[in-house]
N, C-alpha and C. Protein backbone atom coordinates (compact mmCIF):
# COMPACT_ATOMS: atom_id res chain seq x y z
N UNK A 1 113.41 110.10 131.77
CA UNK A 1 113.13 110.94 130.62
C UNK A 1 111.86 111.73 130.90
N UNK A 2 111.67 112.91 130.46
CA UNK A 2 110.42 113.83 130.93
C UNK A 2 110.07 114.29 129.60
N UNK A 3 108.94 114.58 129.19
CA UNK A 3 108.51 114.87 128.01
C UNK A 3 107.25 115.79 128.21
N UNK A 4 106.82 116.61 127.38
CA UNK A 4 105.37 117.98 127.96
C UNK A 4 104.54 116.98 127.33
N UNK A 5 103.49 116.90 128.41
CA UNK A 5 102.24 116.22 127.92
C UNK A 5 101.17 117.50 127.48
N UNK A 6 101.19 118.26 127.81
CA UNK A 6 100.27 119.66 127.56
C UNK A 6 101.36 120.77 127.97
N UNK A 7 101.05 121.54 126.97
CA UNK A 7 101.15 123.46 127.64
C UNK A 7 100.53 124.70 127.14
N UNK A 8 100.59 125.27 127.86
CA UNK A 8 99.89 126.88 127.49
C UNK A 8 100.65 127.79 128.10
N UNK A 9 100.20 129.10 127.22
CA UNK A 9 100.80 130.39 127.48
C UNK A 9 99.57 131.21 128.07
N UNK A 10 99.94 132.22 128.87
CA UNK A 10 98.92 133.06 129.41
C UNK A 10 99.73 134.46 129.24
N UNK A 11 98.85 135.38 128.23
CA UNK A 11 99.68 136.52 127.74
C UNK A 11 99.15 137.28 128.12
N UNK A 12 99.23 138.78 128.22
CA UNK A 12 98.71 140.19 128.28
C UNK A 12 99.56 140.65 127.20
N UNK A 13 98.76 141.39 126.03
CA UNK A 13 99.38 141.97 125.00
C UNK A 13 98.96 143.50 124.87
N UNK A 14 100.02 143.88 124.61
CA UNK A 14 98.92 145.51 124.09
C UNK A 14 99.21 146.25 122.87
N UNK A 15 98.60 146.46 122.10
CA UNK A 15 98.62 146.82 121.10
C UNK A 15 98.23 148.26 121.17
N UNK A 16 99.23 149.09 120.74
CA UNK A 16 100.04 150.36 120.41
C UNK A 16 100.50 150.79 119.50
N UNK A 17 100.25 152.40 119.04
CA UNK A 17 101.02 152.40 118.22
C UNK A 17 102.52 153.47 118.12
N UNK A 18 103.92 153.47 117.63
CA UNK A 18 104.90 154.31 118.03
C UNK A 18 104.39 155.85 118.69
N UNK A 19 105.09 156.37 119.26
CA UNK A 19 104.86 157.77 119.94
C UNK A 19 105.42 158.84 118.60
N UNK A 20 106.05 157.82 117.57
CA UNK A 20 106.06 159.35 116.80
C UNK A 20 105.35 158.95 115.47
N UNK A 21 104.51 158.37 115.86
CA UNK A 21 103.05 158.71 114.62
C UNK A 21 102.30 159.48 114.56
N UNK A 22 102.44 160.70 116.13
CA UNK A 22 101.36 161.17 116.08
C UNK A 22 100.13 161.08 115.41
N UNK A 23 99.37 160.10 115.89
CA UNK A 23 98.08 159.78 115.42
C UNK A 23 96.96 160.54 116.34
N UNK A 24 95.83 160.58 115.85
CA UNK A 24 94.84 161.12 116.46
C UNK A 24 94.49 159.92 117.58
N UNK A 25 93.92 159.67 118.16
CA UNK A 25 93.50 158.29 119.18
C UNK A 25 92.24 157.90 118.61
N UNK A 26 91.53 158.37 117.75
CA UNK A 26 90.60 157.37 116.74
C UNK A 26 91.57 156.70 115.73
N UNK A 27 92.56 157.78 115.00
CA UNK A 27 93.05 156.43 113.75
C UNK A 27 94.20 155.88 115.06
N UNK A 28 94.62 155.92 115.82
CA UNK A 28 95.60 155.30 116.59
C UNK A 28 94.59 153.94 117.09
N UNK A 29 93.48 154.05 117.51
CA UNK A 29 92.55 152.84 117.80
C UNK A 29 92.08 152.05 116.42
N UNK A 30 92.01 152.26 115.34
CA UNK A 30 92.04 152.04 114.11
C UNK A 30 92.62 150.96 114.03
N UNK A 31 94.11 151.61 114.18
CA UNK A 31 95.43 151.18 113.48
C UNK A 31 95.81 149.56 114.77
N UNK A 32 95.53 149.94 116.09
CA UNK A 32 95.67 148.83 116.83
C UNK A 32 94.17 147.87 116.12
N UNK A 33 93.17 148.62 116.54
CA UNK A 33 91.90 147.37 115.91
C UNK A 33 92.32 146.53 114.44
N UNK A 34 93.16 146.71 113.67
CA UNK A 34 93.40 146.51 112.71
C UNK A 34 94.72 145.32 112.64
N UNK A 35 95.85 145.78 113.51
CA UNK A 35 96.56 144.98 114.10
C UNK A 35 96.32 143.86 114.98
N UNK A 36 95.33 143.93 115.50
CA UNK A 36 94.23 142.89 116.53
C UNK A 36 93.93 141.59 115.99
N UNK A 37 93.18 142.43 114.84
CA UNK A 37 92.63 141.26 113.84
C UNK A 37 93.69 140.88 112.95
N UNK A 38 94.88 141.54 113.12
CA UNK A 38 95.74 140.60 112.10
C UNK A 38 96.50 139.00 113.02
N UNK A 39 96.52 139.69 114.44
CA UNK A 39 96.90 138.67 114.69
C UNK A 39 96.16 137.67 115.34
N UNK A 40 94.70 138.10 115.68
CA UNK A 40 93.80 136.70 116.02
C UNK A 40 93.70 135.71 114.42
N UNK A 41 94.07 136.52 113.01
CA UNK A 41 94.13 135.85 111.53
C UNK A 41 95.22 134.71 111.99
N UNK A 42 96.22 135.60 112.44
CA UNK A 42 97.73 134.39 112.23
C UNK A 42 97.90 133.60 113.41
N UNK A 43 96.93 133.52 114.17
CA UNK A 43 97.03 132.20 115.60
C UNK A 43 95.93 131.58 114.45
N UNK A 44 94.34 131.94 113.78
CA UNK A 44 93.72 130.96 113.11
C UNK A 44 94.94 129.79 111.95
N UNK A 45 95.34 131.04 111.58
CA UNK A 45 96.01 130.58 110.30
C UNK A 45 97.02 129.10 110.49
N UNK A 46 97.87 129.52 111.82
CA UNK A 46 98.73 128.09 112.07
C UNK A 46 98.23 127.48 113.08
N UNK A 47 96.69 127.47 113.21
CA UNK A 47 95.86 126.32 113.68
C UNK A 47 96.50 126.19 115.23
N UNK A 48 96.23 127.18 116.00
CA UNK A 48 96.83 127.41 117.38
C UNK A 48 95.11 127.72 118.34
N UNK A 49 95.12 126.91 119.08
CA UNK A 49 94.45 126.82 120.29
C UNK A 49 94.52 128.45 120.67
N UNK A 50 93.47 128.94 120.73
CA UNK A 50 93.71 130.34 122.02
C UNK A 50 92.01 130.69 122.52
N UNK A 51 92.45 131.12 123.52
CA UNK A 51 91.07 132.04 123.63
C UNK A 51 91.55 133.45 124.63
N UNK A 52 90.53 134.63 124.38
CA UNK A 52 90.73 135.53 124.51
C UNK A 52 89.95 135.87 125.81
N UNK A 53 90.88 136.26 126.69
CA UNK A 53 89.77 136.02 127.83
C UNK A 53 89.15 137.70 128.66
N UNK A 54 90.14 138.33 128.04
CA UNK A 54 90.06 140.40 128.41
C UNK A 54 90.02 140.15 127.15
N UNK A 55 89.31 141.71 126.92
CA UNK A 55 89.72 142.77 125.92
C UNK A 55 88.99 144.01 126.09
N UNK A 56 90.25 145.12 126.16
CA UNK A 56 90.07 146.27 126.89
C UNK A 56 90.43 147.28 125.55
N UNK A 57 89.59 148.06 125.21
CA UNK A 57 90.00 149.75 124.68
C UNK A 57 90.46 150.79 125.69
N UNK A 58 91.26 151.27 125.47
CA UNK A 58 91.93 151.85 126.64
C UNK A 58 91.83 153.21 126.49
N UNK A 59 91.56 154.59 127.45
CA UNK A 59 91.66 155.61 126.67
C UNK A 59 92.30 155.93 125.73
N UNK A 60 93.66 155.64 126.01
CA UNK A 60 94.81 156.67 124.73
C UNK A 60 94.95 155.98 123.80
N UNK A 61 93.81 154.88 123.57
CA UNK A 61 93.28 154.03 121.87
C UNK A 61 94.45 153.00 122.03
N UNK A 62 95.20 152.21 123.28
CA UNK A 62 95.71 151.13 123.11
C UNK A 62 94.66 150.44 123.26
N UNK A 63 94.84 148.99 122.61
CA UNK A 63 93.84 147.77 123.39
C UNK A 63 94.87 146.53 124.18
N UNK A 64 94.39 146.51 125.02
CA UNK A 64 94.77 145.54 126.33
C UNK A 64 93.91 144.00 125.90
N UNK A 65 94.53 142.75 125.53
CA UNK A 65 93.93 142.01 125.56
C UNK A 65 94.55 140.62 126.54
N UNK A 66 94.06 139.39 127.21
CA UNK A 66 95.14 138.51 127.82
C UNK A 66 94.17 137.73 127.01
N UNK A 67 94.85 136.77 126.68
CA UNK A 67 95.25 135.93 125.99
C UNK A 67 95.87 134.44 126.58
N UNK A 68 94.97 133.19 126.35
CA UNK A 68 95.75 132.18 126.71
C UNK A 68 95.50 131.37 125.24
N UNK A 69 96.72 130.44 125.27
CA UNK A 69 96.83 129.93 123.69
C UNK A 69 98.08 128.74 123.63
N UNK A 70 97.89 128.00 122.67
CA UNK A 70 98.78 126.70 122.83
C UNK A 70 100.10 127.20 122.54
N UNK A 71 100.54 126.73 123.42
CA UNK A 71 102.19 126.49 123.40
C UNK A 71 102.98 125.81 122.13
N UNK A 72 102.63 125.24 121.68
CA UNK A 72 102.89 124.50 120.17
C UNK A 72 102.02 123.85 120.02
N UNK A 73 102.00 122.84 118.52
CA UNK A 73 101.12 122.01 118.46
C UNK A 73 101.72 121.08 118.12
N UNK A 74 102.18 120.20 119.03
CA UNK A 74 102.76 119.21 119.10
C UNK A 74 102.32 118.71 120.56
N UNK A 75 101.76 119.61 121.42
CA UNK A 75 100.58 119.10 122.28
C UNK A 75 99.50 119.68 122.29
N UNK A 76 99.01 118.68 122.98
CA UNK A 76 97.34 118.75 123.20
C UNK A 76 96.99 119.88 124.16
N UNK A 77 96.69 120.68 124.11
CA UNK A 77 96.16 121.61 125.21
C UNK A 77 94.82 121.96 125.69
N UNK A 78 94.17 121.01 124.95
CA UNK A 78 92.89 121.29 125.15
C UNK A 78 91.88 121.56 126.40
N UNK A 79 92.79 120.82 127.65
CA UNK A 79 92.39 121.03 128.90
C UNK A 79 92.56 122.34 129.46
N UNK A 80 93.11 123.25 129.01
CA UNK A 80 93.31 124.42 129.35
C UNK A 80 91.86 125.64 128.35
N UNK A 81 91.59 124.99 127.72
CA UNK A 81 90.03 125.48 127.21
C UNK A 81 88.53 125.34 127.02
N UNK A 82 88.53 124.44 128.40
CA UNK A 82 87.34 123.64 128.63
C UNK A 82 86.39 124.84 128.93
């Protein structure tokens, strides 16, 4: 029988916004900075392990962030954030 004693995810995300919003690339950086913080809210919110290890503003107002963060919580991952 095999069972996960620990896991983690290691992400690169980028946050964008559609090509037909035509946004300016200040409210287009806005609108991602805004989206950013919604979702570092909802990894706090269901009590998920992460840390943020990039974070990039990019010219054309995407942000580039990687990201490592618990796999569920139903393990321990803590060794992966020492």
């Amino acid at each position: 029988m095999k069972r996960v004693k620990s896991a983690c995810l290691f992400q690169t995300l980028i946050f964008s916004q559609k090509p037909e919003a035509e946004l300016s690339k200040d409210a287009a950086l806005k609108a991602n900075r805004a989206e950013l913080a919604h979702y570092k809210q909802s990894l706090e919110l269901a009590k998920t392990q992460y840390q943020i290890t990039d974070e990039r503003e990019n010219a054309d107002g995407t942000i580039t962030i990687r990201v490592r963060k618990q796999y569920n919580n139903r393990t321990d991952a803590s060794e992966y954030f020492a």
